[in-house]
C-alpha atoms as a PDB file:
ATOM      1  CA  UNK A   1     -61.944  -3.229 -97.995  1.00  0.00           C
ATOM      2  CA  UNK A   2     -63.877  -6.150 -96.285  1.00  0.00           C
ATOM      3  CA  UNK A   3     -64.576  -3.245 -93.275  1.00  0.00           C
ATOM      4  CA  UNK A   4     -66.367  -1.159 -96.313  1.00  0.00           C
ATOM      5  CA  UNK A   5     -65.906   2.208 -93.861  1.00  0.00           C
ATOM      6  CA  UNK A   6     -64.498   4.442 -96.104  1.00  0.00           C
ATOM      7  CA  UNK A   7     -66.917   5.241 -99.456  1.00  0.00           C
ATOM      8  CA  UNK A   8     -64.783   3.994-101.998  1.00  0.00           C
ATOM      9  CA  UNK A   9     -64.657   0.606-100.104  1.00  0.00           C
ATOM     10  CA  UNK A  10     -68.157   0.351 -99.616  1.00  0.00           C
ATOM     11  CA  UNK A  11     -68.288   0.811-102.937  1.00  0.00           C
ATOM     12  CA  UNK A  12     -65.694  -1.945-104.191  1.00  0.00           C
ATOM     13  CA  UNK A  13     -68.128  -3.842-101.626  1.00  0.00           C
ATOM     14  CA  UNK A  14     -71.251  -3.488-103.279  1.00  0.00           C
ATOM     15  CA  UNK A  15     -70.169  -3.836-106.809  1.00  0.00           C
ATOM     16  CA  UNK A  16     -68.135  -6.849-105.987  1.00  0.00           C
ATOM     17  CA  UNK A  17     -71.787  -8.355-104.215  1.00  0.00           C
ATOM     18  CA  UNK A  18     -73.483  -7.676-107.333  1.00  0.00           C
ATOM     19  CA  UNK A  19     -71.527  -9.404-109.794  1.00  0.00           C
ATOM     20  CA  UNK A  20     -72.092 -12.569-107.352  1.00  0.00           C
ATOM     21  CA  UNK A  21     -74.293 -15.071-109.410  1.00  0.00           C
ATOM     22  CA  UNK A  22     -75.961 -18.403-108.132  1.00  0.00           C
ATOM     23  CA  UNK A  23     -72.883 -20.109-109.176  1.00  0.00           C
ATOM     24  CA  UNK A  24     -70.127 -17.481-107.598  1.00  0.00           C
ATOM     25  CA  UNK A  25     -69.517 -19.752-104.304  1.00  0.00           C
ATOM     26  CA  UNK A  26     -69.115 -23.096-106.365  1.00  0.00           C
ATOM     27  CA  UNK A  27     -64.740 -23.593-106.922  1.00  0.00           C
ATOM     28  CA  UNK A  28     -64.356 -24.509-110.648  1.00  0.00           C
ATOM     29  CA  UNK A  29     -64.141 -27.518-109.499  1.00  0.00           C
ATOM     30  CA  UNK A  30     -67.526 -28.098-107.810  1.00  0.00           C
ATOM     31  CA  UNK A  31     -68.749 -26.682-110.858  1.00  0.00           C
ATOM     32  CA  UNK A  32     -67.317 -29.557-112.666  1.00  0.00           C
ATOM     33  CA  UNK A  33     -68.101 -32.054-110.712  1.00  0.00           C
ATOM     34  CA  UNK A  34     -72.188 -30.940-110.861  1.00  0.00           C
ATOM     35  CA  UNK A  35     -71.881 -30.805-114.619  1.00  0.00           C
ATOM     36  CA  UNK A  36     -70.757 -34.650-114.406  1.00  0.00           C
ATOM     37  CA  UNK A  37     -72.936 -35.464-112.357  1.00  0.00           C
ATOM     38  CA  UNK A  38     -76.153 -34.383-114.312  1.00  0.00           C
ATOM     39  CA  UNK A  39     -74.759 -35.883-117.412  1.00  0.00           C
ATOM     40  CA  UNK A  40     -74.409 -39.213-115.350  1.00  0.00           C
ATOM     41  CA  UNK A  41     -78.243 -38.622-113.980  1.00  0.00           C
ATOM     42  CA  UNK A  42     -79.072 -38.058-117.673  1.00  0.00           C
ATOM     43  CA  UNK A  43     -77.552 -40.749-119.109  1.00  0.00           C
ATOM     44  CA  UNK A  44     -78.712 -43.023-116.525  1.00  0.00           C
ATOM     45  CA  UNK A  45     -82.761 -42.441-117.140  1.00  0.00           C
ATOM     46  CA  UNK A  46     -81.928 -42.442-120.596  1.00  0.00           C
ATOM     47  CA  UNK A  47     -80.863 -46.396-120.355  1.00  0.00           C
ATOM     48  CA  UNK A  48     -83.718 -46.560-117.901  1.00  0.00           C
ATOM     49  CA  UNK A  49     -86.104 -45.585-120.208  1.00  0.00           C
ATOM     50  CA  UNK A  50     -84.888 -47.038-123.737  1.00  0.00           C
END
């Protein structure tokens, strides 16, 4: 399939490119690890601020 020569894997190809979002290359555990870190970065200029 990664070839895409024949239609039906061209096909497979395409549909499996568009279902890609921003955050399809991020593991689950990137993902994670961003999430923690914004809530750190929020939680820090919180304190900063108060």
């Amino acid at each position: 399939m990664s070839d895409g020569r024949c239609p039906v894997c061209r096909a497979n190809r395409a549909r499996l490119q568009d279902q890609q979002g921003p955050f399809a290359a991020l593991s689950p555990t990137a993902l994670l690890a961003l999430i923690v870190g914004l809530l750190a970065v929020a939680l820090i200029a919180r304190q900063a601020l108060a």
